[in-house]
C-alpha atoms as a PDB file:
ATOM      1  CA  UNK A   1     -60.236  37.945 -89.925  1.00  0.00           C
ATOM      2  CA  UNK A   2     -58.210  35.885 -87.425  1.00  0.00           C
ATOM      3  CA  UNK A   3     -58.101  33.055 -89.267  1.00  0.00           C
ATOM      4  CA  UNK A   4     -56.971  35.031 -92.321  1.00  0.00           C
ATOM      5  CA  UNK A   5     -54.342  36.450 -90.744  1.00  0.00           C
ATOM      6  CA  UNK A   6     -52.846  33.348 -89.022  1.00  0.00           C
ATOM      7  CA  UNK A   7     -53.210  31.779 -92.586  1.00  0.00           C
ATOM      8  CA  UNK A   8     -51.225  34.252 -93.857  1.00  0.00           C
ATOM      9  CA  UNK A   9     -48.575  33.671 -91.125  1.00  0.00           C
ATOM     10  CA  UNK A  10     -48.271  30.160 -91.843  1.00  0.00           C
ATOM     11  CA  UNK A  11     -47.893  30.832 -95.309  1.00  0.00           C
ATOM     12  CA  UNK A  12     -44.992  33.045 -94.857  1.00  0.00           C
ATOM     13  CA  UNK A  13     -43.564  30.834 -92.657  1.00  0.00           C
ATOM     14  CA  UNK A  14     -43.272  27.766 -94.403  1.00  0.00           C
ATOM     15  CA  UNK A  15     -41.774  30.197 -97.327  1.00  0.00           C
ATOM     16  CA  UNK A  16     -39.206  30.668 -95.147  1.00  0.00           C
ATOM     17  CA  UNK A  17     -38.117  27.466 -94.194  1.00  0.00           C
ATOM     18  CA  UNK A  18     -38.233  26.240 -98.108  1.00  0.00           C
ATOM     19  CA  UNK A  19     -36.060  29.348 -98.831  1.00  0.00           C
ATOM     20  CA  UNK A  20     -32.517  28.232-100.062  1.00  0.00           C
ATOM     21  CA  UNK A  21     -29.592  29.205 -97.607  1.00  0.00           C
ATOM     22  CA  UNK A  22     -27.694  32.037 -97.872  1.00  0.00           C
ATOM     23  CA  UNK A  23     -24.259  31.379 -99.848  1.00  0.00           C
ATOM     24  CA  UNK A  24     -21.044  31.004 -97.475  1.00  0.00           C
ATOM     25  CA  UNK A  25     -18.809  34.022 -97.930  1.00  0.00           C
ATOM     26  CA  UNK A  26     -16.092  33.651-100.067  1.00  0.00           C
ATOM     27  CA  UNK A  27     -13.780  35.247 -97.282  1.00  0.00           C
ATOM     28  CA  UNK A  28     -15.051  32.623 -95.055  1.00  0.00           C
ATOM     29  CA  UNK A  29     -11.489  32.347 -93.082  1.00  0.00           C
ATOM     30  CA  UNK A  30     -10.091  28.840 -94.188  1.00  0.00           C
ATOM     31  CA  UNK A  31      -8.094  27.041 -91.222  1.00  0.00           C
ATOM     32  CA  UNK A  32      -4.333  27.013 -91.883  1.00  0.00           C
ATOM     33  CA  UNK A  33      -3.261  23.184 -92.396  1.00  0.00           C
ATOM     34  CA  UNK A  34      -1.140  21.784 -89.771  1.00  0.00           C
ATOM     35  CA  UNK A  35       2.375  21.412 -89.591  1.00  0.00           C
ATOM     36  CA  UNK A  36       3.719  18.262 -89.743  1.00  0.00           C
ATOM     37  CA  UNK A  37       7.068  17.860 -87.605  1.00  0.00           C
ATOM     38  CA  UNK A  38      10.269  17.063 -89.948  1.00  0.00           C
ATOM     39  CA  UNK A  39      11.274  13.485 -89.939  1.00  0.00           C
ATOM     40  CA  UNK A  40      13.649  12.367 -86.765  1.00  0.00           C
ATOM     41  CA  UNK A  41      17.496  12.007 -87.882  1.00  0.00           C
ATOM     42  CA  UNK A  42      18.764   8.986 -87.431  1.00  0.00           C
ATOM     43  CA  UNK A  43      20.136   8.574 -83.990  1.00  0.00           C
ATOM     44  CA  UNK A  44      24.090   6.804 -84.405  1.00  0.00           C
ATOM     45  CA  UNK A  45      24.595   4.098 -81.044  1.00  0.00           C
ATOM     46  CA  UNK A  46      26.886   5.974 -78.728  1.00  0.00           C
ATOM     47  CA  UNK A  47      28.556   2.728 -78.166  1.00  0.00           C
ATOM     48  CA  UNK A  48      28.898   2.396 -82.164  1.00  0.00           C
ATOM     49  CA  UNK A  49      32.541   2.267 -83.722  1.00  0.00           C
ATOM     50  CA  UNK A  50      33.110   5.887 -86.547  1.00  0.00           C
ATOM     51  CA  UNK A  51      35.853   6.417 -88.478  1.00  0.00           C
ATOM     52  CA  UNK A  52      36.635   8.751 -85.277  1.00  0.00           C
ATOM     53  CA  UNK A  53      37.211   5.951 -82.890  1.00  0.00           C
ATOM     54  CA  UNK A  54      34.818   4.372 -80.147  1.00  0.00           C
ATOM     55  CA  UNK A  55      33.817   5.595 -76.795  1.00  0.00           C
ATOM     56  CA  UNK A  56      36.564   7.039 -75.501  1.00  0.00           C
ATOM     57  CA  UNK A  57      39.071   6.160 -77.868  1.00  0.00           C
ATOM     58  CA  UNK A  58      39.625   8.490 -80.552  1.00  0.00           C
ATOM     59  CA  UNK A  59      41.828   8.628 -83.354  1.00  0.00           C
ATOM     60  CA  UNK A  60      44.833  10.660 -82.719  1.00  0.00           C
ATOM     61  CA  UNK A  61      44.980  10.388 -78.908  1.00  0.00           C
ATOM     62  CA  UNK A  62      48.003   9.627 -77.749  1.00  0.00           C
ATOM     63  CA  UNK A  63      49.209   6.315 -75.933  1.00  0.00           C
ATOM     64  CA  UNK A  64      49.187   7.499 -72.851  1.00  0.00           C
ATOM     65  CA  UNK A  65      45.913   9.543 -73.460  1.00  0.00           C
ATOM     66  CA  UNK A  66      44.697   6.067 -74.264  1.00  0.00           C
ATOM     67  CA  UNK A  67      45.646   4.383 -71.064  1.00  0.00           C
ATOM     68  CA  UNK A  68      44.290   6.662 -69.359  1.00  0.00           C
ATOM     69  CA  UNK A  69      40.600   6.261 -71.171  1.00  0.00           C
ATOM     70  CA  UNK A  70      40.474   2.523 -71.353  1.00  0.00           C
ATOM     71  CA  UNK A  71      43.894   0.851 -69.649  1.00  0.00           C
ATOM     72  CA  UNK A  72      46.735  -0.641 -70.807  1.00  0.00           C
ATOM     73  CA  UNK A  73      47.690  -3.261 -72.928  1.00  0.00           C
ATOM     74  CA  UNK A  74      45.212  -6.293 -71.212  1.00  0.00           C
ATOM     75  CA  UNK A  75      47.839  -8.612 -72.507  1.00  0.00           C
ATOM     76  CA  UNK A  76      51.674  -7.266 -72.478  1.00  0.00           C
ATOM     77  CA  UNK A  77      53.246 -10.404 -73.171  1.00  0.00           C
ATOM     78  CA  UNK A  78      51.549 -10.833 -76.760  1.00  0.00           C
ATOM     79  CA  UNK A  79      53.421  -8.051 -79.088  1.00  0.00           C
ATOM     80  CA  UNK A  80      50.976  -7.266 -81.338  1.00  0.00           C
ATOM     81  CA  UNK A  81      53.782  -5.830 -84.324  1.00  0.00           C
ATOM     82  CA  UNK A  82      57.756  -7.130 -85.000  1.00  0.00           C
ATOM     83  CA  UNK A  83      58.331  -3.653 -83.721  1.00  0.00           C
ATOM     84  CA  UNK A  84      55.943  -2.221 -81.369  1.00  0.00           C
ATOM     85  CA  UNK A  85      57.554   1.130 -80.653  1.00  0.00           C
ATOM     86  CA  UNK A  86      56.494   1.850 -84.233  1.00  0.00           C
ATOM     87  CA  UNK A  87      53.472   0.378 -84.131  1.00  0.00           C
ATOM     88  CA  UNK A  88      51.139  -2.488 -81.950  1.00  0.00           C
ATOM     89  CA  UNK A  89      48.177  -3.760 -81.780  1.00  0.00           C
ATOM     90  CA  UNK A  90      46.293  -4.633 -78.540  1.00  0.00           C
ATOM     91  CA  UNK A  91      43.301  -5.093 -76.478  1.00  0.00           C
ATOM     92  CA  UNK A  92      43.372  -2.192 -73.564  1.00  0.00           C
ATOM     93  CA  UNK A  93      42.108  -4.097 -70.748  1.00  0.00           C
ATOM     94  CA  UNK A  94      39.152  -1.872 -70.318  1.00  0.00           C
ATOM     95  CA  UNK A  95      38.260  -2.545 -73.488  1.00  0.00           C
ATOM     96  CA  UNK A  96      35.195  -5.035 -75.239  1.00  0.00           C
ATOM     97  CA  UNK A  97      35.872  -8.380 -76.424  1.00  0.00           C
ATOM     98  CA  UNK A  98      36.889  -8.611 -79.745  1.00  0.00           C
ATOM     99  CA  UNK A  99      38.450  -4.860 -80.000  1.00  0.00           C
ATOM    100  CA  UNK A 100      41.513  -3.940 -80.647  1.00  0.00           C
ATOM    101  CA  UNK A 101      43.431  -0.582 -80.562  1.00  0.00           C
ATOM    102  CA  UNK A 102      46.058   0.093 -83.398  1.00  0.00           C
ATOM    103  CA  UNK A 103      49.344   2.445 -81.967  1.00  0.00           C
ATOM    104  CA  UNK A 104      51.964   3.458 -84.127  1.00  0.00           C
ATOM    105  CA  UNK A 105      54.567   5.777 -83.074  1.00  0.00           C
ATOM    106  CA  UNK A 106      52.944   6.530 -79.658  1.00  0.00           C
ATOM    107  CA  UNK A 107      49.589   7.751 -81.668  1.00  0.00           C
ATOM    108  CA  UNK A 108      46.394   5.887 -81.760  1.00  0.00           C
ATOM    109  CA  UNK A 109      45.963   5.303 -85.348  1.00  0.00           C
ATOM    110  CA  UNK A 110      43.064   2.891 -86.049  1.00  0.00           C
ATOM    111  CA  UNK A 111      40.519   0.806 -83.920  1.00  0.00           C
ATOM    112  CA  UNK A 112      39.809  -3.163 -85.162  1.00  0.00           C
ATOM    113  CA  UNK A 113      36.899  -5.406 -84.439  1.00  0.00           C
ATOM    114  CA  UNK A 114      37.934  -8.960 -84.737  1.00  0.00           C
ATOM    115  CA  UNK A 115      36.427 -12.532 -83.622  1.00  0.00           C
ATOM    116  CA  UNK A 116      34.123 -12.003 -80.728  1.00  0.00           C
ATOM    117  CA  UNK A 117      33.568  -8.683 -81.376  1.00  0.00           C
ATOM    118  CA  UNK A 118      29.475  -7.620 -80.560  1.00  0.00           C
ATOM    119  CA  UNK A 119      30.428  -3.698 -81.108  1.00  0.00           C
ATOM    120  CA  UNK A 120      29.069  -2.429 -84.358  1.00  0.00           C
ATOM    121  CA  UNK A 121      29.953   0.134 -86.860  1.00  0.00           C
ATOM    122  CA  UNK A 122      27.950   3.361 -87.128  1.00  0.00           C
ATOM    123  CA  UNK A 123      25.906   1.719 -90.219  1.00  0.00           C
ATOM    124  CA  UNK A 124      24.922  -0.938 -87.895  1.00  0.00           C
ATOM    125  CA  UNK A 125      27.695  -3.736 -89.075  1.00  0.00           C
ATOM    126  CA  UNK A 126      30.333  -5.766 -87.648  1.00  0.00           C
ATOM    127  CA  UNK A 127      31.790  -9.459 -87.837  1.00  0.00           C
ATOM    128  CA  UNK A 128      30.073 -11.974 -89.207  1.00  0.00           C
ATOM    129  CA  UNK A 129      27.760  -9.444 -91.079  1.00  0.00           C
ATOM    130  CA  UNK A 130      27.559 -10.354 -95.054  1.00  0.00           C
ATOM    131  CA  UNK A 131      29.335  -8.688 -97.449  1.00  0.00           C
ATOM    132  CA  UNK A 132      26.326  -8.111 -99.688  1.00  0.00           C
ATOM    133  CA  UNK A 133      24.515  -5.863 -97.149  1.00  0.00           C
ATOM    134  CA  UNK A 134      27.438  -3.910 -97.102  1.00  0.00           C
ATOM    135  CA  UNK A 135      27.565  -2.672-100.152  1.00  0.00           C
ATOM    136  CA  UNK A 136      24.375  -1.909-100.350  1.00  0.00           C
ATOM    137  CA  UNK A 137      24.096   0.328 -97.632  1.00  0.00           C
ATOM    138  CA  UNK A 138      27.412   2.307 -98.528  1.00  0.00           C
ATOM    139  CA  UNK A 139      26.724   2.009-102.458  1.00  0.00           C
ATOM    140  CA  UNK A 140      29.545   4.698-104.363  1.00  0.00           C
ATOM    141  CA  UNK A 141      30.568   5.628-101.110  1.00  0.00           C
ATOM    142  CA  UNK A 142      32.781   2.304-100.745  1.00  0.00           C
ATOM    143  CA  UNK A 143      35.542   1.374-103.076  1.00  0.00           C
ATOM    144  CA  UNK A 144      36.436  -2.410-103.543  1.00  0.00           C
ATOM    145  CA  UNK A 145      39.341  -3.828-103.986  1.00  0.00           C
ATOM    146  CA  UNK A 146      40.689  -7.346-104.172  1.00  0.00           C
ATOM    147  CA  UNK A 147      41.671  -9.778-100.965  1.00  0.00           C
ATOM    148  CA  UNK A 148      45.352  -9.940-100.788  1.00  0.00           C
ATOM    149  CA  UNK A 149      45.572 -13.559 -99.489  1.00  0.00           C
ATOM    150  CA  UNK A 150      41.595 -15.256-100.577  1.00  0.00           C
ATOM    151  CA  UNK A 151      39.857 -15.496-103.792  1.00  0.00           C
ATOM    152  CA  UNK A 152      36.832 -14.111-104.049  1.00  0.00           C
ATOM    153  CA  UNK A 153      33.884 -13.985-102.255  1.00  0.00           C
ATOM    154  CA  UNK A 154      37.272 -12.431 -99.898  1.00  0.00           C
ATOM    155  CA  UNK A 155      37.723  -8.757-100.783  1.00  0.00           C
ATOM    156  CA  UNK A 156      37.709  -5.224 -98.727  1.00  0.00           C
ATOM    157  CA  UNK A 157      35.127  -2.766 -98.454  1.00  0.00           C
ATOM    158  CA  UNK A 158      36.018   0.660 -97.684  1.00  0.00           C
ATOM    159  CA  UNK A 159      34.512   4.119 -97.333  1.00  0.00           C
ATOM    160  CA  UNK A 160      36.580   7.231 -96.595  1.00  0.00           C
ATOM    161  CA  UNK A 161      34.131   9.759 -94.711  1.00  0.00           C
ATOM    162  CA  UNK A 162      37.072  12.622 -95.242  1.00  0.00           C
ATOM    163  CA  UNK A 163      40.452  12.336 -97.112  1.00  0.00           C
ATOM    164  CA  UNK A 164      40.178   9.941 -98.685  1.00  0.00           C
ATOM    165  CA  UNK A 165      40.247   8.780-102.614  1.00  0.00           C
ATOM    166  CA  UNK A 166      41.322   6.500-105.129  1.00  0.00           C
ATOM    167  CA  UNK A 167      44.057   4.160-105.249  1.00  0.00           C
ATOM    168  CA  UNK A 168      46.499   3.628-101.510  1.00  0.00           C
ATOM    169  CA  UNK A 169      45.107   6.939 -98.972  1.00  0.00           C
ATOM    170  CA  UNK A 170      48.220   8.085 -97.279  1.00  0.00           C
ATOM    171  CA  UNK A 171      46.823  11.557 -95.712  1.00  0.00           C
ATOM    172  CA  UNK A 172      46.948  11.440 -91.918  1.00  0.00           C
ATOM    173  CA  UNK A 173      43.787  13.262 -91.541  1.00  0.00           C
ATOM    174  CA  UNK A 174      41.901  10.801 -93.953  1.00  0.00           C
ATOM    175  CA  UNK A 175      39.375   8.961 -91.834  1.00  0.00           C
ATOM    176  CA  UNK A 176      36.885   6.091 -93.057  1.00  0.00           C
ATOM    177  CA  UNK A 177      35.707   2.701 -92.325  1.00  0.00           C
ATOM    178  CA  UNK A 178      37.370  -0.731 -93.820  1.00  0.00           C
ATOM    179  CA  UNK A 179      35.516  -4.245 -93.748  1.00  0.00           C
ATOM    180  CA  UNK A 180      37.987  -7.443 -94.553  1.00  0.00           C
ATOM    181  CA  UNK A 181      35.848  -9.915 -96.018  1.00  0.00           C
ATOM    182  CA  UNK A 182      36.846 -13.520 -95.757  1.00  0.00           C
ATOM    183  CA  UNK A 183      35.871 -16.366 -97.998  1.00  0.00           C
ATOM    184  CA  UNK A 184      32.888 -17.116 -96.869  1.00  0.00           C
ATOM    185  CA  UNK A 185      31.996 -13.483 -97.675  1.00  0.00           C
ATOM    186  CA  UNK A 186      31.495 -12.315 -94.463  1.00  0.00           C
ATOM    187  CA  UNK A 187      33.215  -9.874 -92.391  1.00  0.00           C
ATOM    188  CA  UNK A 188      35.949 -10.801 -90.605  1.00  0.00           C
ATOM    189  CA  UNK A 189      37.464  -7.720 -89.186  1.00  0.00           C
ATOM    190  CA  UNK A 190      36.971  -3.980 -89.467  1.00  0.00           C
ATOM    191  CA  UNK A 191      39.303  -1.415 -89.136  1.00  0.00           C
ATOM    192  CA  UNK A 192      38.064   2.582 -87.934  1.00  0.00           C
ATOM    193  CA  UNK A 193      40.621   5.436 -88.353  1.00  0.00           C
ATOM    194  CA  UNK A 194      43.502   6.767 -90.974  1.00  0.00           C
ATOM    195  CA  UNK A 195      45.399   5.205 -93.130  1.00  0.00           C
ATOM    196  CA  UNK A 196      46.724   2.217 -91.322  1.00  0.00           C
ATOM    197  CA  UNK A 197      42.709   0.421 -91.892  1.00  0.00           C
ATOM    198  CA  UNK A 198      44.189  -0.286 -95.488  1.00  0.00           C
ATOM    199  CA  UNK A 199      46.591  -2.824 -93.840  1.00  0.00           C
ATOM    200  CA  UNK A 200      46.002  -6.639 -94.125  1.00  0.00           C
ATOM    201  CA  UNK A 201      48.242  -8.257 -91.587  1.00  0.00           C
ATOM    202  CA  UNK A 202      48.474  -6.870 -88.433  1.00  0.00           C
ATOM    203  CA  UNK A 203      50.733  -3.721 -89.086  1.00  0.00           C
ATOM    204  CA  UNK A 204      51.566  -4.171 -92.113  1.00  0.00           C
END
């Protein structure tokens, strides 16, 4: 009788652990998938030259506003226009190699990068960069227009951020970025601010 009944146990036993599982619940709570954080902006070099100046130098500062940020002309003797109470170009003395500080009528109109210039632009370019890379980073953003004085490879690259547009920009408030490619087709100066980065000789 014992033996029958522990038979019968084993039996049922082994039934049991053949037996398929149960199914999962459909409302089986499904973990939420996890968020992914947004992709970082790009962070511009605080030391890089905008269309809004560099450092401390903005567009539309005044002269003396200007001294005050970055000193005065680091080279007095060396007029920098034929008529610098309308306009001059200099190097304040505070200033990096290579930079230059367009004034005309006593307001800070444009900021130029010239030989020996390491400051770059805000799209990571300066002198000596190629031409080619240019225009491929700004693509319709820049217009290009002919070198006054070179053949080609020479030519300028510009990009208006604000006010600007086709043909000569004239609006004060314009701002944008102008690279003056030399023969070689590499940068040889840029020019950050209004209108006066359109000009090809000094203030002119």
């Amino acid at each position: 009788m014992i033996r029958s009944i522990l038979l019968t146990a084993s039996v049922l036993g082994l039934a049991a652990c053949n037996a398929p599982e149960p199914e999962k619940a459909a409302t089986e709570a499904v973990p939420p998938p996890v968020a992914t954080p947004d992709a970082p902006a790009a962070v511009v070099d605080a030391n890089a030259l905008t269309p809004a100046g560099w450092g401390n130098i903005r567009i539309g500062m005044t002269r003396a506003e200007l001294e005050t940020a970055v000193g005065p002309d680091a080279s007095p003797e060396s007029v920098g226009g034929a008529d610098p109470a309308a306009c001059d170009l200099f190097r304040p003395e505070q200033a990096p190699t290579g930079l230059m500080v367009m004034v005309e009528n006593g307001m800070v109109t444009s900021v130029w990068l010239s030989r020996g210039a390491t400051v770059k632009t805000d799209r990571g370019f300066g002198v000596g960069d190629q031409a080619a890379a240019i225009k491929t980073a700004y693509g319709d953003a820049a217009s290009i227009t002919p070198h006054k004085y070179s053949s080609a490879p020479a030519e300028y690259i510009t990009a208006w951020a604000s006010g600007g547009g086709a043909g000569y920009v004239q609006d004060p408030a314009a701002r944008g970025i102008s690279y003056h490619i030399g023969p070689e087709g590499t940068v040889q100066y840029v020019a950050a601010g209004g209108p006066s980065i359109q000009y090809v000789e000094g203030c002119a």
